[in-house]
C-alpha atoms as a PDB file:
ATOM      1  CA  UNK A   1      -4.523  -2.935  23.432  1.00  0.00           C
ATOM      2  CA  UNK A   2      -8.207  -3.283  23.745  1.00  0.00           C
ATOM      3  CA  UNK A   3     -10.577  -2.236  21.127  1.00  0.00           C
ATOM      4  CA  UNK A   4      -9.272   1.097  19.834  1.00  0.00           C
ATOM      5  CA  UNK A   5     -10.271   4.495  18.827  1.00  0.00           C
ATOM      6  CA  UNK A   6     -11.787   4.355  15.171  1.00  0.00           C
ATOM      7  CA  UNK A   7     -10.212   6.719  12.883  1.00  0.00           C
ATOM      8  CA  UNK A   8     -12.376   8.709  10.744  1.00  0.00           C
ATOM      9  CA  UNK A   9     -13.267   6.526   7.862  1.00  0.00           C
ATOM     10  CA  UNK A  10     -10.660   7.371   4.855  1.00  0.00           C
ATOM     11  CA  UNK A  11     -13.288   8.225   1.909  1.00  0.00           C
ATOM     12  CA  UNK A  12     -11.041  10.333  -0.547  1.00  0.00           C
ATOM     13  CA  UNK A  13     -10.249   9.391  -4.075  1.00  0.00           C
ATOM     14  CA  UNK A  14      -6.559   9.618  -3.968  1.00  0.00           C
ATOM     15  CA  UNK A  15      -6.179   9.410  -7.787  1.00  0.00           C
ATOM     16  CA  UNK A  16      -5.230  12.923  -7.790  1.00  0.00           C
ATOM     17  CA  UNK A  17      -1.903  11.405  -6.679  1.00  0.00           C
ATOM     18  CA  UNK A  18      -1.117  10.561 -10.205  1.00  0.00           C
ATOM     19  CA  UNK A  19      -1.506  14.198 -11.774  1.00  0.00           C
ATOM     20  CA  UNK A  20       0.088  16.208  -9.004  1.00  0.00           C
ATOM     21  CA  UNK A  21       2.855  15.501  -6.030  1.00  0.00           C
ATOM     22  CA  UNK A  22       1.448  15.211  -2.535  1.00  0.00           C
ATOM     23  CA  UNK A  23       1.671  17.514  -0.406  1.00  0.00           C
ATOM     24  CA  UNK A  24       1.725  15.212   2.646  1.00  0.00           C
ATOM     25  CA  UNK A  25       4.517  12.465   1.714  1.00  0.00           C
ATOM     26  CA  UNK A  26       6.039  14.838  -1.383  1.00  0.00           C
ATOM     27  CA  UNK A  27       5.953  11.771  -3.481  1.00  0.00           C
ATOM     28  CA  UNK A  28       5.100  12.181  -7.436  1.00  0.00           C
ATOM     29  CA  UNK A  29       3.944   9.394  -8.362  1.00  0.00           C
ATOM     30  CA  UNK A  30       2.920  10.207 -11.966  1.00  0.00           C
ATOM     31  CA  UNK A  31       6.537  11.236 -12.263  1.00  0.00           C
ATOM     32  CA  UNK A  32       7.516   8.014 -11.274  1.00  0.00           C
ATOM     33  CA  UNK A  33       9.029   5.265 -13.528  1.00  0.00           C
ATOM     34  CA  UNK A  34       6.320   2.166 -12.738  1.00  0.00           C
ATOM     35  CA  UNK A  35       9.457  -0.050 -13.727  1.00  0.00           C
ATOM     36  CA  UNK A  36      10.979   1.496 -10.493  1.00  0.00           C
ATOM     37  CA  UNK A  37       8.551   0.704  -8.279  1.00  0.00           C
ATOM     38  CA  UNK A  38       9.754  -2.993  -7.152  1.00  0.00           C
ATOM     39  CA  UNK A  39      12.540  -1.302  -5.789  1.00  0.00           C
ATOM     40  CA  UNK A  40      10.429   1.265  -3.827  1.00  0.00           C
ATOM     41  CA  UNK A  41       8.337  -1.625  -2.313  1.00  0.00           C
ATOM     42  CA  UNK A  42      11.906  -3.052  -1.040  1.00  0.00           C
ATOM     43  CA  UNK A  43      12.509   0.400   0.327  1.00  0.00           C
ATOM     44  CA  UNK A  44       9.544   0.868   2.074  1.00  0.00           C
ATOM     45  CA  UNK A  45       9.397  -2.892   3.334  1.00  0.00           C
ATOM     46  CA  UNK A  46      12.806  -2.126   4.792  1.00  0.00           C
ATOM     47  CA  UNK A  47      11.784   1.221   6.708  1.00  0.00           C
ATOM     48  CA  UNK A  48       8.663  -1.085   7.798  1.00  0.00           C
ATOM     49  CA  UNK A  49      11.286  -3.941   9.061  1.00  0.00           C
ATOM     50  CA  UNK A  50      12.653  -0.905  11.281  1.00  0.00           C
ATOM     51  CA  UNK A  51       9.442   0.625  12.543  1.00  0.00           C
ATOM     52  CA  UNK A  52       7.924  -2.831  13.245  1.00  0.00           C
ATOM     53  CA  UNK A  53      11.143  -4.232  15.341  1.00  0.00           C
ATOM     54  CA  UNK A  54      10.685  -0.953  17.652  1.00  0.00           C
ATOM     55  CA  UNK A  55       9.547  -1.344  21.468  1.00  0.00           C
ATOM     56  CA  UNK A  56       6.498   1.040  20.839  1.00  0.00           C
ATOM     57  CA  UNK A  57       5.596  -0.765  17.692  1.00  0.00           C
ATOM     58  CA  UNK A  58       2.224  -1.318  19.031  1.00  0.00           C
ATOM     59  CA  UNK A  59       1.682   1.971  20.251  1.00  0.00           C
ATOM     60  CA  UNK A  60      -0.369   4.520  18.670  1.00  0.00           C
ATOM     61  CA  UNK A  61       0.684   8.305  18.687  1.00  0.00           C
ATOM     62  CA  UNK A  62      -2.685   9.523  19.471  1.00  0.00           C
ATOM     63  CA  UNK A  63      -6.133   7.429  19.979  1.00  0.00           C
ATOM     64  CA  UNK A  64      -7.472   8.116  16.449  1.00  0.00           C
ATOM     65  CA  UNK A  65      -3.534   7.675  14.324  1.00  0.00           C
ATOM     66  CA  UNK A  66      -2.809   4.052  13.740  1.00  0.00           C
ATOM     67  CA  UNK A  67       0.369   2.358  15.009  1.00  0.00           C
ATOM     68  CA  UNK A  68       3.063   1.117  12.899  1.00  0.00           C
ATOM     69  CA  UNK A  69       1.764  -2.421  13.562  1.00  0.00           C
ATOM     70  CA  UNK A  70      -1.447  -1.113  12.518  1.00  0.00           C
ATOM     71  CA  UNK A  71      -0.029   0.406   9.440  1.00  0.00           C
ATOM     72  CA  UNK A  72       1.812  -2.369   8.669  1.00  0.00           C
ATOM     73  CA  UNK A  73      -1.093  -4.539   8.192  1.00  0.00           C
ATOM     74  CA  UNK A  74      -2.399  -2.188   5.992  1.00  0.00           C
ATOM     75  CA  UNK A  75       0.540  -1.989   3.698  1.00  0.00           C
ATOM     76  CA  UNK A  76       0.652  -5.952   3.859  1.00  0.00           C
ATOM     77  CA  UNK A  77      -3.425  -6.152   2.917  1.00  0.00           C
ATOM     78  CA  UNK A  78      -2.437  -3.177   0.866  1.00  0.00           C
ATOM     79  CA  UNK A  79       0.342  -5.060  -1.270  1.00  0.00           C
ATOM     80  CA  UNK A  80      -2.066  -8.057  -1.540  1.00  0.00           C
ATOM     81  CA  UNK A  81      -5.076  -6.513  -2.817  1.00  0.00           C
ATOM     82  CA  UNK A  82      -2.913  -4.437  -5.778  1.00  0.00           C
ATOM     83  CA  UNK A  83      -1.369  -7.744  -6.558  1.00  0.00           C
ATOM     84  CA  UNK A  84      -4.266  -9.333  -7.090  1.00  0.00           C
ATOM     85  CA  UNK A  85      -5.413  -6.529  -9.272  1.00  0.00           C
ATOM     86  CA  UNK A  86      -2.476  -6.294 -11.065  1.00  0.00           C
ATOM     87  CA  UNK A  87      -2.727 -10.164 -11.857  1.00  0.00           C
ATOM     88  CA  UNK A  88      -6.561  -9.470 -13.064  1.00  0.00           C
ATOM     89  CA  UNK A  89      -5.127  -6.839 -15.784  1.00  0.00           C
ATOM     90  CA  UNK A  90      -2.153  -9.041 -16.976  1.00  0.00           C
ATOM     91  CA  UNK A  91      -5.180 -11.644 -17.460  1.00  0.00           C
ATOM     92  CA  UNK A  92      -7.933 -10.497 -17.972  1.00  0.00           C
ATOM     93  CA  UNK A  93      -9.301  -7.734 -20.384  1.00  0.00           C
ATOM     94  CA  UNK A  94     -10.387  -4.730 -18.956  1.00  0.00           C
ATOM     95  CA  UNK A  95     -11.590  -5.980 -15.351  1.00  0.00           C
ATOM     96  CA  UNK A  96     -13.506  -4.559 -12.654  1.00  0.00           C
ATOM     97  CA  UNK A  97     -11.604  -4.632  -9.110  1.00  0.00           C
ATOM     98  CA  UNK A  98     -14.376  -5.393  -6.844  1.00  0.00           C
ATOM     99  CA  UNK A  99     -14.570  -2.929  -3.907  1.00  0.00           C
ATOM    100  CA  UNK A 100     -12.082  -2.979  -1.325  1.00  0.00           C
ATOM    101  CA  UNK A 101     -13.114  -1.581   2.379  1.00  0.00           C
ATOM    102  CA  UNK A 102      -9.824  -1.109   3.899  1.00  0.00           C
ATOM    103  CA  UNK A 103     -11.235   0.481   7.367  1.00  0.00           C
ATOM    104  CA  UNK A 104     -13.671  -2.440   7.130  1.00  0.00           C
ATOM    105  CA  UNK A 105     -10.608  -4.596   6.635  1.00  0.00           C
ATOM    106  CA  UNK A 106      -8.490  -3.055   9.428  1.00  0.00           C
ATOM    107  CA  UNK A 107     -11.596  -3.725  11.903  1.00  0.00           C
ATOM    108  CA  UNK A 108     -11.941  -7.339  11.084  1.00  0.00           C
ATOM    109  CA  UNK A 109      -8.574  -8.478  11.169  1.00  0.00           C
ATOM    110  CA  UNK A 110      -8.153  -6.150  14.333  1.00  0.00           C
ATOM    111  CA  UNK A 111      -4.592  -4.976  13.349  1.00  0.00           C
ATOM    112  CA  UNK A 112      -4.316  -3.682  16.660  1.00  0.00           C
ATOM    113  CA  UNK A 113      -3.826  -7.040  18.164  1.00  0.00           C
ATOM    114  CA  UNK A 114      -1.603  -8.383  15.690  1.00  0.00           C
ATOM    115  CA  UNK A 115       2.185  -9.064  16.237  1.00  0.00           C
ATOM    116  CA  UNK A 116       4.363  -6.564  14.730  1.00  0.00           C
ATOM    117  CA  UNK A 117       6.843  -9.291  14.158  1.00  0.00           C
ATOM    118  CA  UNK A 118       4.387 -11.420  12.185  1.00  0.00           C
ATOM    119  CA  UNK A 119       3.191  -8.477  10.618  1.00  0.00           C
ATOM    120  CA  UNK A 120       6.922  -7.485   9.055  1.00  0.00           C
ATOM    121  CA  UNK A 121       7.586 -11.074   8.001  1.00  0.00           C
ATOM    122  CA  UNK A 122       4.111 -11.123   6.218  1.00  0.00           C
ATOM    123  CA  UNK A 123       4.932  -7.748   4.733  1.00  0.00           C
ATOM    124  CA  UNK A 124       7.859  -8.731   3.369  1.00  0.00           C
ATOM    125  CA  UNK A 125       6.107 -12.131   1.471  1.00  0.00           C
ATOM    126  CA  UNK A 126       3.475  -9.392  -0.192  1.00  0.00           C
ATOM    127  CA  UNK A 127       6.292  -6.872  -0.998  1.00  0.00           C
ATOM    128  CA  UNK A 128       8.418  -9.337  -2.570  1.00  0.00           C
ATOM    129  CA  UNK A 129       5.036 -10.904  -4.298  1.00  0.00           C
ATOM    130  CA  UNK A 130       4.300  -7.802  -5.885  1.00  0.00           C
ATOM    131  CA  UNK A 131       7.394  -6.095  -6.521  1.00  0.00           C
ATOM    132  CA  UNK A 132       7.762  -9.756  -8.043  1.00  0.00           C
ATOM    133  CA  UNK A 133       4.331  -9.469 -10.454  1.00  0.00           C
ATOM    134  CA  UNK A 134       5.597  -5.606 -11.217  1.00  0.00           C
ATOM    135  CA  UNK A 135       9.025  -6.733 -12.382  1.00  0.00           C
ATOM    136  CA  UNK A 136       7.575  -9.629 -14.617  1.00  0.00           C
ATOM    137  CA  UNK A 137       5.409  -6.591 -16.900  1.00  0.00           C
ATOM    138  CA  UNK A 138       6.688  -5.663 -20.196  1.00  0.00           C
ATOM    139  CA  UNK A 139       6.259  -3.722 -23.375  1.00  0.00           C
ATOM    140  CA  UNK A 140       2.382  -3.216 -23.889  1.00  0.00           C
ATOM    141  CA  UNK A 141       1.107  -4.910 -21.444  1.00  0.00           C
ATOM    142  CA  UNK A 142       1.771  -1.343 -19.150  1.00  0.00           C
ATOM    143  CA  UNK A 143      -0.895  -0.282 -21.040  1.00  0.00           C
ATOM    144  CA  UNK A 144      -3.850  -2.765 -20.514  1.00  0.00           C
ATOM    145  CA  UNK A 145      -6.691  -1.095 -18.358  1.00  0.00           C
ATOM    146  CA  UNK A 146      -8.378  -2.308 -15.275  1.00  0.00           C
ATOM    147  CA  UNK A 147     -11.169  -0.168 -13.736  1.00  0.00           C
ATOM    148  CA  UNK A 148     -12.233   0.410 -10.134  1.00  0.00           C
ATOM    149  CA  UNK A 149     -15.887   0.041  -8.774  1.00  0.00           C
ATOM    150  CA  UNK A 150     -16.028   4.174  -8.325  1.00  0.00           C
ATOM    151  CA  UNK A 151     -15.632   4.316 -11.723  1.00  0.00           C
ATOM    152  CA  UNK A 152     -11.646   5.544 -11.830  1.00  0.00           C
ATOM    153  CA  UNK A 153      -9.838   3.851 -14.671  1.00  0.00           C
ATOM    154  CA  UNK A 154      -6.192   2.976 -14.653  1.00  0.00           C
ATOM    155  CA  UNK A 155      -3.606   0.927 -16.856  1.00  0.00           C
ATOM    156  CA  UNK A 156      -1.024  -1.109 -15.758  1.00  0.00           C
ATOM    157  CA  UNK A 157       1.312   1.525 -15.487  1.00  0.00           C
ATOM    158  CA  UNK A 158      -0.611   3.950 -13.343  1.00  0.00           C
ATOM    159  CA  UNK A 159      -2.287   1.300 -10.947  1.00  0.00           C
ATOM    160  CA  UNK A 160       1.773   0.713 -10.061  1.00  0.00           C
ATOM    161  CA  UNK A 161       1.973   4.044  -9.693  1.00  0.00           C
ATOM    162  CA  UNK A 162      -0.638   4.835  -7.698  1.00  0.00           C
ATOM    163  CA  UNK A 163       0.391   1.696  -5.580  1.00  0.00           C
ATOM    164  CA  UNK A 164       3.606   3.257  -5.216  1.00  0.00           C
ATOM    165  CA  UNK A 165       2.219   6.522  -3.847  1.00  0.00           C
ATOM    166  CA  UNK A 166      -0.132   4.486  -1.227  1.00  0.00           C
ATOM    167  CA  UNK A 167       3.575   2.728   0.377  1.00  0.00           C
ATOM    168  CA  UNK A 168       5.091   5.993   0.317  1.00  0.00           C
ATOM    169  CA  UNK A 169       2.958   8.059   1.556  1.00  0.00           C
ATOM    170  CA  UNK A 170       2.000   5.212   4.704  1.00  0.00           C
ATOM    171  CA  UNK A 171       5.616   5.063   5.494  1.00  0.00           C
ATOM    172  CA  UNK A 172       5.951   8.543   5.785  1.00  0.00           C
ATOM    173  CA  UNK A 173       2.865   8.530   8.030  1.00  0.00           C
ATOM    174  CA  UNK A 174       5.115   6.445  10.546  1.00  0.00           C
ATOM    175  CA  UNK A 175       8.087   8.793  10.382  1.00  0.00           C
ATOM    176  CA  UNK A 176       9.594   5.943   8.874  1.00  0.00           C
ATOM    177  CA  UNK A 177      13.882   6.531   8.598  1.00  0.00           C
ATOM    178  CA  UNK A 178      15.986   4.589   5.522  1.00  0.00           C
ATOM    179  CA  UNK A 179      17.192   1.872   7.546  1.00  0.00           C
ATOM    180  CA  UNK A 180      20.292   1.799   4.936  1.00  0.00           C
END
């Protein structure tokens, strides 16, 4: 594919997300147990496996609605940046996430052009990873905050969440079926 479309830049605070299902995906995230959310990441990195091992893998739906390649990197970048925040919490007291650009990020790493195989077998490294850091939290440490660089303010507990929601929700975008 040569250099695509641009999608309308993605500037919405999605934190709503954790005080009210979505309307979009249906998923409630502040509903959901953040001790459950290792085994959504499997779930999600599963319907991924599916989407990305699909002829049209690479193909978007309309110029301006990524391809499951494309959203597949950002799941991948997406599991990797909320690990790393995650980490920061369990570390660190009350830390600042520094700003994350994710349509800057899409642009530079030109997830169009990227292999959909590569892409699934890095997804599943940063879904394990995660699901991995999520599993290892206990007792009060759900509890210790982390803030972002707009200001919104999570714990431990609702940053999973709220990661949860953001796998969900991308996998739905996709159409993505359980591959059990």
């Amino acid at each position: 594919m040569s250099e695509p479309v641009i999608p309308e830049p993605d500037d919405k605070d999605w934190t709503w997300t954790l005080r009210r299902p979505c309307p979009d995906c249906g998923f409630d995230a502040g509903g959901t147990a953040a001790a459950e959310v290792p085994r959504i990441v499997d779930d999600v990195v599963s319907r991924f496996t599916v989407a990305l091992a699909a002829a049209d893998a690479s193909t978007r739906p309309a110029p301006q609605v990524w391809s499951a390649t494309e959203y597949g990197c950002h799941v991948r970048d997406v599991c990797d940046v909320f690990d790393g925040r995650l980490r920061a919490m369990l570390t660190e007291r009350d830390p600042l996430f520094a700003n994350w650009d994710q349509d800057a990020t899409a642009l530079e790493r030109q997830y169009w052009r990227q292999s959909p195989a590569q892409v699934a077998d890095e997804l599943a490294v940063a879904g394990a990873r995660i699901g991995a850091t999520i599993g290892g939290v206990t007792g009060e440490q759900w509890a210790r905050p982390g803030r972002r660089s707009n200001g919104s303010v999570f714990t431990v507990e609702t940053l999973v969440q709220y990661f949860a929601h953001d796998l969900v929700h991308h996998a739905h975008d996709i159409g993505a079926r359980d591959s059990s």
